[in-house]
Structure formats: structure tokens, C-alpha cells
Protein backbone atom coordinates (compact mmCIF):
# COMPACT_ATOMS: atom_id res chain seq x y z
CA UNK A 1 -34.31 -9.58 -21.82
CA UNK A 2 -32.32 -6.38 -21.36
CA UNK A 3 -28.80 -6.31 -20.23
CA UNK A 4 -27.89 -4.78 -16.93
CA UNK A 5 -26.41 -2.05 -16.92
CA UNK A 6 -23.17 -1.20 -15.57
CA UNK A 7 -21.28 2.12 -15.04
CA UNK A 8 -17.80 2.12 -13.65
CA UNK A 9 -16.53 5.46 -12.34
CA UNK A 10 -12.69 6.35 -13.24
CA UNK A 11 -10.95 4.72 -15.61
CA UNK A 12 -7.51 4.29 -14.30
CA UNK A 13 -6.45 0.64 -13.70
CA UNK A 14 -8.89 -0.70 -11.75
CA UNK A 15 -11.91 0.85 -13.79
CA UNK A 16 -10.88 0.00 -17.13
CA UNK A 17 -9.94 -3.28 -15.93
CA UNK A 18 -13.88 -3.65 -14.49
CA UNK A 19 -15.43 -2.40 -17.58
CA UNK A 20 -14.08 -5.01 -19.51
CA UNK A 21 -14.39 -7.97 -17.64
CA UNK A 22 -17.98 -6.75 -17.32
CA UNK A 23 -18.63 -6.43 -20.99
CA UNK A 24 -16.78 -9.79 -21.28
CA UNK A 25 -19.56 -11.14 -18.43
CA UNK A 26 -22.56 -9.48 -20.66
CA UNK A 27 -23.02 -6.09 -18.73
CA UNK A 28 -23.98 -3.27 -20.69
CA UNK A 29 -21.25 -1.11 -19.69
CA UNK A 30 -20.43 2.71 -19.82
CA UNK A 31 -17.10 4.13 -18.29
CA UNK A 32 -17.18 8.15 -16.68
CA UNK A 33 -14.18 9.76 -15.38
CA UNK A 34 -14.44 12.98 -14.53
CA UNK A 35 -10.82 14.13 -14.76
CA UNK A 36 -8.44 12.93 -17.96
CA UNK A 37 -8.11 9.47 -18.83
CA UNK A 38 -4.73 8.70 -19.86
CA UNK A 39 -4.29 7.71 -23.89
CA UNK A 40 -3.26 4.01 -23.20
CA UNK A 41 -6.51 3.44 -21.21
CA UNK A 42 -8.68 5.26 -24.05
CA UNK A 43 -7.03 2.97 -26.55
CA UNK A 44 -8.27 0.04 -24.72
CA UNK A 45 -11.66 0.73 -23.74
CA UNK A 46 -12.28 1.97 -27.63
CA UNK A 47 -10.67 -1.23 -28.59
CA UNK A 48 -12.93 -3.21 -26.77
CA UNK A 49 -16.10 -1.16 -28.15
CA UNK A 50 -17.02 0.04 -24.38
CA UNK A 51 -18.51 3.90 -24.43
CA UNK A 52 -16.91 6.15 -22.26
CA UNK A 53 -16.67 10.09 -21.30
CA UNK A 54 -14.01 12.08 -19.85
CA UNK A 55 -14.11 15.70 -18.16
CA UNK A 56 -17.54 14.97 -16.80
CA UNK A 57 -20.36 13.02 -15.45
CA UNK A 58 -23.42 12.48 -17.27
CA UNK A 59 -25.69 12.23 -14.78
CA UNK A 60 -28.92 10.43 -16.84
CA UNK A 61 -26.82 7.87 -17.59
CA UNK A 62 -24.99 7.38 -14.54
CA UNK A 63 -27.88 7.19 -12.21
CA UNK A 64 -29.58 5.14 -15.34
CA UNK A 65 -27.10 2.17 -13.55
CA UNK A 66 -28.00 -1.26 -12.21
CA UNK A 67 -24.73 -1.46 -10.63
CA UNK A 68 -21.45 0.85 -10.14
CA UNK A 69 -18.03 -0.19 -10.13
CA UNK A 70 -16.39 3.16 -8.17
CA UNK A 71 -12.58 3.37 -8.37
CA UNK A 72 -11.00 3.71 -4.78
CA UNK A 73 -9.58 7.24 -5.27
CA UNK A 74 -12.99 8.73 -5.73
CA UNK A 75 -14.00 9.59 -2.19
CA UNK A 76 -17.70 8.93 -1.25
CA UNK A 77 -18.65 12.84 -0.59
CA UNK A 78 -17.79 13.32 -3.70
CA UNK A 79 -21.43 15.38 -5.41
CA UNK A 80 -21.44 12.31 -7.93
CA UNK A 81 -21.23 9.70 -5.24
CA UNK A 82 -23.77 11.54 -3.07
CA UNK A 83 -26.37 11.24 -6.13
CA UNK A 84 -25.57 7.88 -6.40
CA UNK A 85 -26.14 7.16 -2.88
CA UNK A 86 -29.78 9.08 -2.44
CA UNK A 87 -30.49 6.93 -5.86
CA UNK A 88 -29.84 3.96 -4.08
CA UNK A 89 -27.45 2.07 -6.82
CA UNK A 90 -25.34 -0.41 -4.74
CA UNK A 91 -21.55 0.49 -5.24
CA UNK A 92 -18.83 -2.11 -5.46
CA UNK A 93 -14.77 -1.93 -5.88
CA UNK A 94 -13.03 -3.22 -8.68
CA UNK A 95 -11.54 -5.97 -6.35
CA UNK A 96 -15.44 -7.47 -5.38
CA UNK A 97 -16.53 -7.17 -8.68
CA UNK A 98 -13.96 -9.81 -10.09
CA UNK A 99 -14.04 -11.80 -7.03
CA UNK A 100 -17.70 -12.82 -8.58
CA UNK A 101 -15.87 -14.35 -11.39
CA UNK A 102 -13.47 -16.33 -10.60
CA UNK A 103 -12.58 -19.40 -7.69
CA UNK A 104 -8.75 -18.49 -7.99
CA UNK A 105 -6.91 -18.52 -4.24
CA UNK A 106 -6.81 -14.76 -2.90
CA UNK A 107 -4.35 -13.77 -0.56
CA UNK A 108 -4.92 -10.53 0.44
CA UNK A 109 -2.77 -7.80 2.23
CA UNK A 110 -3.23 -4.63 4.31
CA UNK A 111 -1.85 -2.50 6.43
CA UNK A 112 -0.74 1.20 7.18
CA UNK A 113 3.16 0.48 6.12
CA UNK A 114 4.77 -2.45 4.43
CA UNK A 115 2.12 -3.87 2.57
CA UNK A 116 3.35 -3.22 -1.48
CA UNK A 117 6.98 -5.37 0.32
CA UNK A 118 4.96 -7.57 1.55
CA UNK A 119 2.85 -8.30 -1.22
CA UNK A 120 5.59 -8.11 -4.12
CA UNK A 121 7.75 -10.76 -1.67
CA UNK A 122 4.34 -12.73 -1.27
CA UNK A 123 3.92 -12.88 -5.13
CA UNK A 124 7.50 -13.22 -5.59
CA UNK A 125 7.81 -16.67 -3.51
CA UNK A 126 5.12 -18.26 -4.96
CA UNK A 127 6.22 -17.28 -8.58
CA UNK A 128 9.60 -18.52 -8.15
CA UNK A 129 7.94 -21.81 -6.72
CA UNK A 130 5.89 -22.44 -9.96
CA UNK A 131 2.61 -21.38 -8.87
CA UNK A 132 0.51 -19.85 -11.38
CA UNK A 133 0.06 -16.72 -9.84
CA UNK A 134 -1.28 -13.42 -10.26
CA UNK A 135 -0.50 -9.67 -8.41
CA UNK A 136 -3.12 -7.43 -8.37
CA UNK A 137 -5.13 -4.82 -6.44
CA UNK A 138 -2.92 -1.80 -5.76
CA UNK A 139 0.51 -2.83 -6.98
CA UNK A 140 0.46 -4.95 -10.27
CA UNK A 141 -2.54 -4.97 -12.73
CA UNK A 142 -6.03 -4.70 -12.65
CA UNK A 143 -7.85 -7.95 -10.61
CA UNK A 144 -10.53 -7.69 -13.21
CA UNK A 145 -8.89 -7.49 -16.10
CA UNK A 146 -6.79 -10.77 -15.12
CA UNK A 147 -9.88 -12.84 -14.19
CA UNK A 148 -11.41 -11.30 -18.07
CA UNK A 149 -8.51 -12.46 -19.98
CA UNK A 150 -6.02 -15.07 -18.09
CA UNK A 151 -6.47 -17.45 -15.49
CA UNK A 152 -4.64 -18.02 -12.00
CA UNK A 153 -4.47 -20.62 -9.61
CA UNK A 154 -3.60 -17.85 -6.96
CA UNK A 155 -3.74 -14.35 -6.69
CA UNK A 156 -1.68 -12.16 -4.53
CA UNK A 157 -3.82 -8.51 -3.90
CA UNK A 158 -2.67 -5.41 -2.02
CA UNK A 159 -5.70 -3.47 -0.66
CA UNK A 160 -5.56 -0.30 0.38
CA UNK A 161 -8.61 1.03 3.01
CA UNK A 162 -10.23 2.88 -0.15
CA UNK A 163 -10.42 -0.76 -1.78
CA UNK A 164 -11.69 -2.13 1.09
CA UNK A 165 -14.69 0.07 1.96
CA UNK A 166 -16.56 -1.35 -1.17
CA UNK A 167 -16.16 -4.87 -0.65
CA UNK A 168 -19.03 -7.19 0.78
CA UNK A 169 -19.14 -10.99 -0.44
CA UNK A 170 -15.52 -10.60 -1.68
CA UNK A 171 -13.08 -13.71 0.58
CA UNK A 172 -9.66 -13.94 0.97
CA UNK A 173 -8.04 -17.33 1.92
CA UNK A 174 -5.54 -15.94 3.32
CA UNK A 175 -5.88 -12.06 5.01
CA UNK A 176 -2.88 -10.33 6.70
CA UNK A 177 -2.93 -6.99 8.20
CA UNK A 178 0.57 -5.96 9.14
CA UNK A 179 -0.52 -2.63 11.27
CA UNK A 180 -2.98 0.11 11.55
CA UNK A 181 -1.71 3.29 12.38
CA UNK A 182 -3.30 6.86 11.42
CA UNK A 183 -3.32 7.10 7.67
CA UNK A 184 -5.98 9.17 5.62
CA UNK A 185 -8.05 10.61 8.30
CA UNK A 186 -8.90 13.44 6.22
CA UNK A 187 -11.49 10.31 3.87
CA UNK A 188 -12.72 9.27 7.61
CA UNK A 189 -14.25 12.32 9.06
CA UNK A 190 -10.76 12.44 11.11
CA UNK A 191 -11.88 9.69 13.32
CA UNK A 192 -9.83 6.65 13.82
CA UNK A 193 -12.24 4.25 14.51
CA UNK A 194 -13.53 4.70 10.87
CA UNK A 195 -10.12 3.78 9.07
CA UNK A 196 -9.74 1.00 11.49
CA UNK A 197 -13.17 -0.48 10.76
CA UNK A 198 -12.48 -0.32 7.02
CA UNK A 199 -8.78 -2.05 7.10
CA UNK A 200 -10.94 -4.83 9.00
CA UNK A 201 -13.14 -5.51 6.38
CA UNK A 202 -10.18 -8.09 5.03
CA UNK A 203 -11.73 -10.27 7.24
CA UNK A 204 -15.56 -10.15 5.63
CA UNK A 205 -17.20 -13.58 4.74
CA UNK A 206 -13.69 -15.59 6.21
CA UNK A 207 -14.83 -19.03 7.35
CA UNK A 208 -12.69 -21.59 9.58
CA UNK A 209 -11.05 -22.80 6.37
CA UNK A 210 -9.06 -19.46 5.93
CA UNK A 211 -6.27 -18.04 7.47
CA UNK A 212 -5.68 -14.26 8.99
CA UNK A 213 -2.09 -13.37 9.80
CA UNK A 214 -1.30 -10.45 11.67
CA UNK A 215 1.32 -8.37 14.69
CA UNK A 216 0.78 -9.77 17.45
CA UNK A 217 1.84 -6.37 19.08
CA UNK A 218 -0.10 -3.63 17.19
CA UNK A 219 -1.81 -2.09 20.15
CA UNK A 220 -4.78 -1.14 17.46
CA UNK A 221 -5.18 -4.39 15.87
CA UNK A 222 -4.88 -6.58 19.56
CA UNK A 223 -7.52 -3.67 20.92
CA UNK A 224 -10.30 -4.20 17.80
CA UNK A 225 -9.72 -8.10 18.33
CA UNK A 226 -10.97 -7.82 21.93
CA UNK A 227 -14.56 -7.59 20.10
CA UNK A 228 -14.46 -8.43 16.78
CA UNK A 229 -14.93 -11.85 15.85
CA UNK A 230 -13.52 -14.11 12.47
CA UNK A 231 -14.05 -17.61 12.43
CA UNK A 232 -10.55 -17.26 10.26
CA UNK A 233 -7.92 -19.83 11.90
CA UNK A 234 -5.01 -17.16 13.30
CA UNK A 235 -1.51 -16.32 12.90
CA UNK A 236 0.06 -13.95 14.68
CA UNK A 237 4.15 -12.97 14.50
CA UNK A 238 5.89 -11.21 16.37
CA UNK A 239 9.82 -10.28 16.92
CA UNK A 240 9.95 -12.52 20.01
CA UNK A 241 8.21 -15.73 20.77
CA UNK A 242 4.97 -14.86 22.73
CA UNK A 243 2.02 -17.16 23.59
CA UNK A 244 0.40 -18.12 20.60
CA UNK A 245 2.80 -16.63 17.96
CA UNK A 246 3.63 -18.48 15.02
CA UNK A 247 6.67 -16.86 13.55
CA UNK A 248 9.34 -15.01 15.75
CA UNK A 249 13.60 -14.71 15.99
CA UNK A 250 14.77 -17.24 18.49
CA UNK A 251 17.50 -17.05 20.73
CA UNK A 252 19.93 -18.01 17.49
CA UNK A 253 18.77 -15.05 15.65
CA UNK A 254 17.12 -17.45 13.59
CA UNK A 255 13.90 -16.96 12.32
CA UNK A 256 11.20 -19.31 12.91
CA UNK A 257 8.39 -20.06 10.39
CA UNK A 258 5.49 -22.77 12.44
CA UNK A 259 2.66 -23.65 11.27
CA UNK A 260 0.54 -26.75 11.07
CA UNK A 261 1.17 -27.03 6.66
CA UNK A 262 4.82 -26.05 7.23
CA UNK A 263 7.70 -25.12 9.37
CA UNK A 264 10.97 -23.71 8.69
CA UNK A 265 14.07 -22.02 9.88
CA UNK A 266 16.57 -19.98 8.60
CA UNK A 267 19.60 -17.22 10.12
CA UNK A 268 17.65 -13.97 10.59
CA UNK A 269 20.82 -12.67 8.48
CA UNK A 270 20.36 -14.09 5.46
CA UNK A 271 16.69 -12.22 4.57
CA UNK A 272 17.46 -10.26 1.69
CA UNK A 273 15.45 -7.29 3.35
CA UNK A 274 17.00 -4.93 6.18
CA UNK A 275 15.03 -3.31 8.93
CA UNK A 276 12.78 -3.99 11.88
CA UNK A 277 9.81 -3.87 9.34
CA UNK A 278 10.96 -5.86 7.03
CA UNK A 279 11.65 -8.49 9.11
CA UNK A 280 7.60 -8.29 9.69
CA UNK A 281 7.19 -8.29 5.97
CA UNK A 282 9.02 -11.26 5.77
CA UNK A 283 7.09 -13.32 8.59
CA UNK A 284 3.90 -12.05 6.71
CA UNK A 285 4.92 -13.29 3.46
CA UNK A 286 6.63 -16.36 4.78
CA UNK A 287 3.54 -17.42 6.84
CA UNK A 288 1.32 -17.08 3.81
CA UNK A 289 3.60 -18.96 1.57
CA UNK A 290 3.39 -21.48 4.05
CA UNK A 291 0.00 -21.85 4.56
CA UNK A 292 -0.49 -22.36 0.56
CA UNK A 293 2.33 -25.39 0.93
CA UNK A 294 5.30 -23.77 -0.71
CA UNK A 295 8.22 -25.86 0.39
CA UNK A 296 10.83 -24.70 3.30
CA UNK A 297 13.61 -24.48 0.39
CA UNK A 298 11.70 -22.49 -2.22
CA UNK A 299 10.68 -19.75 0.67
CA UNK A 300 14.34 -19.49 2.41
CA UNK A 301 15.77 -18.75 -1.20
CA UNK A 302 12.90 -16.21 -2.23
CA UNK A 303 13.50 -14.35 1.00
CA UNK A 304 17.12 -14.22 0.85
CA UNK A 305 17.16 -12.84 -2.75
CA UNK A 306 14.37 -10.75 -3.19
CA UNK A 307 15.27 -7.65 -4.10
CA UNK A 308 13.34 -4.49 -2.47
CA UNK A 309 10.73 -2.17 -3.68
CA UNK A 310 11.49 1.11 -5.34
CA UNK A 311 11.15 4.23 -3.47
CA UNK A 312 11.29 2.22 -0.19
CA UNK A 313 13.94 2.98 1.21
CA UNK A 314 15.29 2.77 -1.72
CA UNK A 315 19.41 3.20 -1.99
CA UNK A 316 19.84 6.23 -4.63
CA UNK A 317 23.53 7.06 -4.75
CA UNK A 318 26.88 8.36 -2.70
CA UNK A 319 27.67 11.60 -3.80
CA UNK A 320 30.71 14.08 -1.92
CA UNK A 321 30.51 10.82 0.82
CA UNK A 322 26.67 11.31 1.65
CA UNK A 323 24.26 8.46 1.34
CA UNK A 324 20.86 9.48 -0.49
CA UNK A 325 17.98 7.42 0.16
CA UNK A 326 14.16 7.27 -1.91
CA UNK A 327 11.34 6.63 0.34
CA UNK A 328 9.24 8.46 -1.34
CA UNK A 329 6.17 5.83 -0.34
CA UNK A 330 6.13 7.14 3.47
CA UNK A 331 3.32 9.08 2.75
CA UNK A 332 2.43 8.84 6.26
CA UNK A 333 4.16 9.52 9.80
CA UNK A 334 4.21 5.73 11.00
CA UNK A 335 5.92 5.00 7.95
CA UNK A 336 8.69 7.68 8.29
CA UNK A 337 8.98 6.52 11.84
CA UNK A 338 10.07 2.92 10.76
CA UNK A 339 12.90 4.85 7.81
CA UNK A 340 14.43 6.80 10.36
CA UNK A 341 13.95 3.38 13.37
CA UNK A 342 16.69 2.09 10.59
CA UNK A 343 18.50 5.39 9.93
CA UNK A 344 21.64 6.28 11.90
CA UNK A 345 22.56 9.74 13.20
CA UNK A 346 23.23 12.63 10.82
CA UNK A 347 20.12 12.24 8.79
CA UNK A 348 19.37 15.28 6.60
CA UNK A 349 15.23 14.59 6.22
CA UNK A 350 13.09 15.93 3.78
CA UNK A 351 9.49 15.99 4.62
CA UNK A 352 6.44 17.98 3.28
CA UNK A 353 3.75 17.55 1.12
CA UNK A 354 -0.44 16.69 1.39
CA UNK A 355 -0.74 16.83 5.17
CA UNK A 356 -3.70 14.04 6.20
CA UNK A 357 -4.22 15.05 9.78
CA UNK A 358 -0.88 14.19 10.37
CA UNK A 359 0.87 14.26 14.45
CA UNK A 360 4.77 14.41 14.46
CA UNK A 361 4.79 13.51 17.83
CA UNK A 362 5.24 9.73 16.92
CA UNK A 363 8.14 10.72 15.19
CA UNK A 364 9.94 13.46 17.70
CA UNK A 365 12.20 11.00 19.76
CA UNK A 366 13.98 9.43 16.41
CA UNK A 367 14.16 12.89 14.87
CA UNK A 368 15.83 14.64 17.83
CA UNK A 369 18.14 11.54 18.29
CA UNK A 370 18.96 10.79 14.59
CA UNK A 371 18.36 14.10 12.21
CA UNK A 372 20.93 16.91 12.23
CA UNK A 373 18.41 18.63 9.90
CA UNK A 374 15.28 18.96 8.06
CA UNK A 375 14.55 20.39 4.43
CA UNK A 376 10.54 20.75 4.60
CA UNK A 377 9.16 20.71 1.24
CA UNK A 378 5.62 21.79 -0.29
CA UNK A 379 3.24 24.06 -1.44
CA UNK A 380 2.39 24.98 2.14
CA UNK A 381 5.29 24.25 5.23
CA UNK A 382 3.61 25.99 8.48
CA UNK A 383 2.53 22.87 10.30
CA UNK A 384 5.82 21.41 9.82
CA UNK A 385 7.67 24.65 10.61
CA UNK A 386 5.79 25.41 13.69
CA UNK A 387 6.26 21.47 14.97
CA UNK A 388 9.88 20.97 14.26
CA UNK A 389 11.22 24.20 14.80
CA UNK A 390 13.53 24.52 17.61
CA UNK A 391 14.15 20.69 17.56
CA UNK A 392 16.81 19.72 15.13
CA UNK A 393 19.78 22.35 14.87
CA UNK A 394 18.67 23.47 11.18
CA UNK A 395 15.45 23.64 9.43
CA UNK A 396 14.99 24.60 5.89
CA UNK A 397 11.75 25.50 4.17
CA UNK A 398 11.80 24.89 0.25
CA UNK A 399 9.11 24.11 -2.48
CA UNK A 400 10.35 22.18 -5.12
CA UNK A 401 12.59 19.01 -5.33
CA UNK A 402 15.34 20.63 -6.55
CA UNK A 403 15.62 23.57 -4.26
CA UNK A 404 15.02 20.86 -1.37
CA UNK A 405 17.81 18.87 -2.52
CA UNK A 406 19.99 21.20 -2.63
CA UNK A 407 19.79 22.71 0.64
CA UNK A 408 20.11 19.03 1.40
CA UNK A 409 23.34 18.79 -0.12
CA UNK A 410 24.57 21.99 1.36
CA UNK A 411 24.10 20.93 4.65
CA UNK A 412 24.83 17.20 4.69
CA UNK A 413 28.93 16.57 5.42
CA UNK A 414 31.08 13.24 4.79
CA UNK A 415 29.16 10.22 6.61
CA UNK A 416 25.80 12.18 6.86
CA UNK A 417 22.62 10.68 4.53
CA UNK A 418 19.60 12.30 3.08
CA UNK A 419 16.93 10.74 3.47
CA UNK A 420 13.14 11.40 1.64
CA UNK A 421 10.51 10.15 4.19
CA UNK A 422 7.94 12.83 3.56
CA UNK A 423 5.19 11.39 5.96
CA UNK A 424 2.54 13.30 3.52
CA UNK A 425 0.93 12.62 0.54
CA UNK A 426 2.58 13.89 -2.84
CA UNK A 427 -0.55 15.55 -4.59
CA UNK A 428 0.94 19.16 -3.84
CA UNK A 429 4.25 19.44 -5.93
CA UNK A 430 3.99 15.85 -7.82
CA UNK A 431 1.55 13.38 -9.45
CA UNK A 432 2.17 10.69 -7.21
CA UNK A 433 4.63 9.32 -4.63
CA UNK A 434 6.59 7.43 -7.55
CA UNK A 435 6.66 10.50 -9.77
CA UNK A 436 8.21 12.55 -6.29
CA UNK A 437 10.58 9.48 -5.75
CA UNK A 438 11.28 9.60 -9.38
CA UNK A 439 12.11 13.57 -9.38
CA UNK A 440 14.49 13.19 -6.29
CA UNK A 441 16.85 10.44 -7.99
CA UNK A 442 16.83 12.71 -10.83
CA UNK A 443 17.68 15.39 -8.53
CA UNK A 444 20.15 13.45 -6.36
CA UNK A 445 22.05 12.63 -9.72
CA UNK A 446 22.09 16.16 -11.37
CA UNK A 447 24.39 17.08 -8.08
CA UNK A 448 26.96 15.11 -10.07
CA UNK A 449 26.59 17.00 -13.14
């Protein structure tokens, strides 16, 4: 009998993890990236004897495929993907092709903003409470090349809307969505509806058994629910107590943690994590830990000392009495919105970058109340130029880091704070979001030099 064959396309994390478990599972496997794959990753798929190509796409053997594994950065109009589709090869993510393998636990996360905090605080109080579990999808390694080589009771998965469009028998036990706001409309034919549908495939194949945990006062998420059904068993939170909510702050500024497994209370001042957000973060993780049985202790003391993600809002350094702050992972404007919601008045802000169909206007109100200036910086400022001009007393076009911090630092007095929110992608100046948080702590510290 011949062995299927299986072609995964990119071999970054996700595809090199797929390739392997699917040699491991007896798939004749062959790996095509058509950009560079990094040295580490060639090591391991030549380690584990599994052909690949870089630089191209060979064509014959890629539409030569039983199945394809497609990583989530390759978009589907893409010429390779559009062969692939008029061939009629059924495409699959990564995150559904492991799912086939194993009967671990998945809790899975999504959202526009918050969900890497989420799901690193998620991980992070079921580690700390001696479950065997894993972190995976995209923060943490490769789903697939967990369920090839270890084994988990639990696995705690961040998906982003490019993971999710590829999924079809894939279930989580537990599904949270934390918000849906306008994100990557440029991969969705700029309409809304599109994104929205695919953030709401979390919910695929959920039965009453499973749980799906959500803001109860996302106007996008409460409108789709109006006529979209799950047989998933519901959780809402919310910042007050509303009909139906099951976590909230009480009058005491207490939060409150109720659900049928497990209830709990503790001071709203004792989360580790600051912010309007991440007091939804926490709900979100605390209701999931709760619904897997985690007792009230071990989830009060994992959310009062878990420490933050990097370049969210990310504390950088005090130089000449101004605050500089990373958050170089608002790559989008509903994400900026909740950095400056928790900034204070005489915020320098650096923004610029890969716009994706971006609006400001969701941002205006905070900026004209909070930021004394803004440092724009990218290949390519003109939207940003023409939309902010005339708003904020001072507005600075640069393109590079170190230009943009320093105009930052030259215009930022005593008590002031920079802040990097850059509601756009990174792919103009920088290689991702972590390499342009990365270069702006470098930056931030050379001012000392």
C-alpha cells in the first residue's frame, strides 16, 4: 500500500513541527518554503530524514499531495495556494492536524488584543498547579511537534484568525474569545464580517460538554451571537455584574470568579497585572482554570504573581525622569487604544509601520486627551501624517528606531513617558513586532550611553 502523501508549506514552527509528527504518524512527507528557512529548522527536518526545498515551490510535487499542512502566514491568494485550491487538495493548519493525534484537553484562546497574556497566565496557573501542561499554537512551540514527541494532559493554544481559517474537526474544551475588533482586513478582502467569521471558528465541533468564555460587552461578539449557535455551555465576564455574567468586580473591588466547578474571590488589587484589559485577561484565564478544577488557592497566587509579557506594555527604563514603555505587540489600533486607556497625560507616542486598513478614529479622544506628541515611524508616514496632524501640539515624522527615539527623547520633559504602541504591523522597518520591541529597548538604553 502506498503512503499518503503529505506536503506542508513553510517551515517555520508550526510547519516543521507538522512534518514531523506526520512522518512520525507514517505520512510520506515533503516540506516547501518558498522564502529562507532558518538553520535551526533545516537542522531538524535533515535530522529527521524529511526532504525539503527552500527559495521555491516545486509545483509536481506539491500538487502530487494527498493532504497540505499550510502555515498561517501564507495567505490563501497566494499563486501557490490558488493551484492548490483549483487542484482540489484539502488544506489544514498545523493546529487541526495534531488535534487528530492526540485526546489531550485543549483550551484555546482568541481575540483581537490580549490573547498571548491571556494564554501565558492560562498556561502559567495550571503549570504552577501541577498539571501536565503544554503551550502551543502562536506563543510557545509547535502543537505538533508536542503531540510527536511528549505527552500532555492539557494544552493551552493561542490562535490567531490565520490559524483558525484552516481548522474543521479540530475541538477545544474550553474556547475564549476576549474581543474582535478590526485586525488584518487587508487577508479579508477589507470586510469585517470575514475576520469575524474566522475568529468564530473556535467554536467548530463544541458540544454541551465544553465551555466558551467570552466579554459580555464586545458589541461584535454579543451582535454575531444573536445568530450563531454553540451548544458550548457559556461564560461571559464582564467589569460589572450583569445578568448572566460569571466573573465581574463587586462592590468591594473584589473580583469574583463563579462557576458551577469553582468559585473564588480575591481584592481586585492584588492581580499581578495592571490595566482595564488585563483585568479581562485575568477573568479569562481565571474562568478557564476554573472550569479544569484548579483550586481557589493555586489561581489567586498565579494571578497575583505572574509576571507580564514582553513588549506589552512592557516597562523599559527611566531615563532624564521619562518613563519608556515596549508595546511593541499593538500591531493594531484597538490595541493601542487599551495602552494609552492606561497611559496618563504627557505621552510621547510612536506609531507607524504596515498599515492593515487601519481607522485612528477609535483612538482620537485618548490621543487628544493624553499625548503631547507623536513620533510616526516607517517606510511610508502619509496616512498617519494627514490623520493626526493638527491634533496633538507636535508631530514628528522619522524612519528608523533610532531617529524615532530620539526625537522622542528631545521632546519628552521630567514626568512625560514614551510610549511604543505602533497600531501597525512591523514588516516595514523590522522582522517582527519582537525584533521592533527588541530595537527600541536597545534604543531607549543607548540614550544613556
Amino acid at each position: 500500500m502506498n503512503q499518503k502523501k503529505l506536503v506542508v508549506l513553510g517551515a517555520g514552527e508550526s510547519g516543521v513541527g507538522a512534518a514531523i509528527l506526520g512522518k512520525e504518524k507514517g505520512w510520506d512527507v515533503f516540506v516547501s518554503d518558498y522564502g529562507t528557512i532558518a538553520p535551526h529548522y533545516r537542522e531538524m527536518l535533515d535530522s529527521e530524514n524529511i526532504p525539503w526545498e527552500d527559495g521555491r515551490h516545486s509545483m509536481d510535487r506539491i500538487l502530487a499531495a494527498d493532504e497540505i499542512v499550510k502555515s498561517p502566514g501564507i495567505s490563501p491568494s497566494t499563486p501557490v495556494m490558488k493551484a492548490v485550491t483549483e487542484a482540489g487538495i484539502p488544506v489544514i493548519s498545523e493546529i487541526e492536524f495534531a488535534g487528530r493525534y492526540t485526546d489531550a484537553k485543549m483550551v484555546c484562546i482568541t481575540g483581537s488584543n490580549g490573547k498571548t497574556t491571556t494564554t501565558l497566565l492560562t498556561y502559567h496557573i495550571l503549570k504552577d498547579a501541577g498539571v501536565n501542561v503544554g503551550l502551543a499554537g502562536n506563543v510557545g512551540r509547535s502543537l505538533a511537534l508536542q503531540v510527536a514527541r511528549e505527552h500532555h494532559d492539557v494544552y493551552v493554544i493561542e490562535l490567531s484568525s490565520f490559524q483558525l481559517e484552516n481548522m474543521y474537526e479540530f475541538k477545544a474544551n474550553v474556547a475564549v474569545i476576549l474581543n474582535i475588533t478590526p485586525d488584518h482586513l487587508d487577508r479579508y478582502d477589507y470586510k469585517m464580517q470575514n475576520y469575524i467569521n474566522a475568529k468564530f471558528r473556535i467554536l467548530n465541533n463544541m458540544g454541551p460538554q465544553d465551555a466558551f468564555i467570552y466579554w459580555q460587552d464586545d458589541p461584535v461578539i454579543t451582535a454575531q451571537l444573536q445568530h450563531f449557535a454553540t451548544e458550548a455551555r457559556k461564560y461571559p465576564f464582564s467589569e460589572r455584574p450583569e445578568p448572566g455574567t460569571h466573573a465581574y468586580i463587586d462592590d468591594e473591588s473584589e473580583l469574583v470568579i463563579d462557576t458551577p466547578e469553582t468559585s473564588l474571590n480575591m481584592p481586585r488589587a492584588e492581580l499581578s497585572l495592571n490595566g482595564l484589559h488585563n483585568l479581562y485577561n485575568s477573568m479569562a484565564a481565571a474562568l478557564s482554570a476554573c472550569l479544569l478544577d484548579i483550586r481557589r488557592d493555586d489561581i489567586r497566587r498565579a494571578l497575583s504573581d505572574f509576571e507580564g509579557v514582553e513588549h506589552r506594555l512592557e516597562y523599559v527604563d527611566t531615563i532624564n525622569g521619562v518613563r519608556y514603555i515596549n508595546d511593541s505587540k499593538a500591531t493594531n489600533v484597538n490595541s493601542c487604544w487599551y495602552a494609552l486607556e492606561s497611559a496618563t497625560p504627557g505621552t510621547v507616542l510612536i506609531l507607524g509601520g504596515k498599515d492593515k486598513g487601519n481607522d485612528y478614529t477609535e483612538i482620537e479622544p485618548l490621543v487628544r486627551e493624553k499625548v503631547k506628541a507623536i513620533v510616526c515611524m516607517g517606510k511610508d508616514n502619509t496616512k498617519l501624517l494627514d490623520f493626526f496632524t493638527g491634533k496633538v501640539d507636535t508631530i514628528i515624522d522619522t524612519h528608523s528606531m533610532e531617529d524615532a527615539v530620539a526625537a522622542c527623547a528631545s521632546v519628552a520633559t521630567d514626568g512625560d513617558s514614551v510610549l511604543l504602541s505602533p497600531c501597525c504591523a512591523s514588516f516595514d522597518l523590522f522582522t517582527s513586532y519582537e525584533d521592533r520591541g527588541r530595537k527600541f529597548k536597545d534604543a531607549v538604553r543607548a540614550l544613556k550611553q
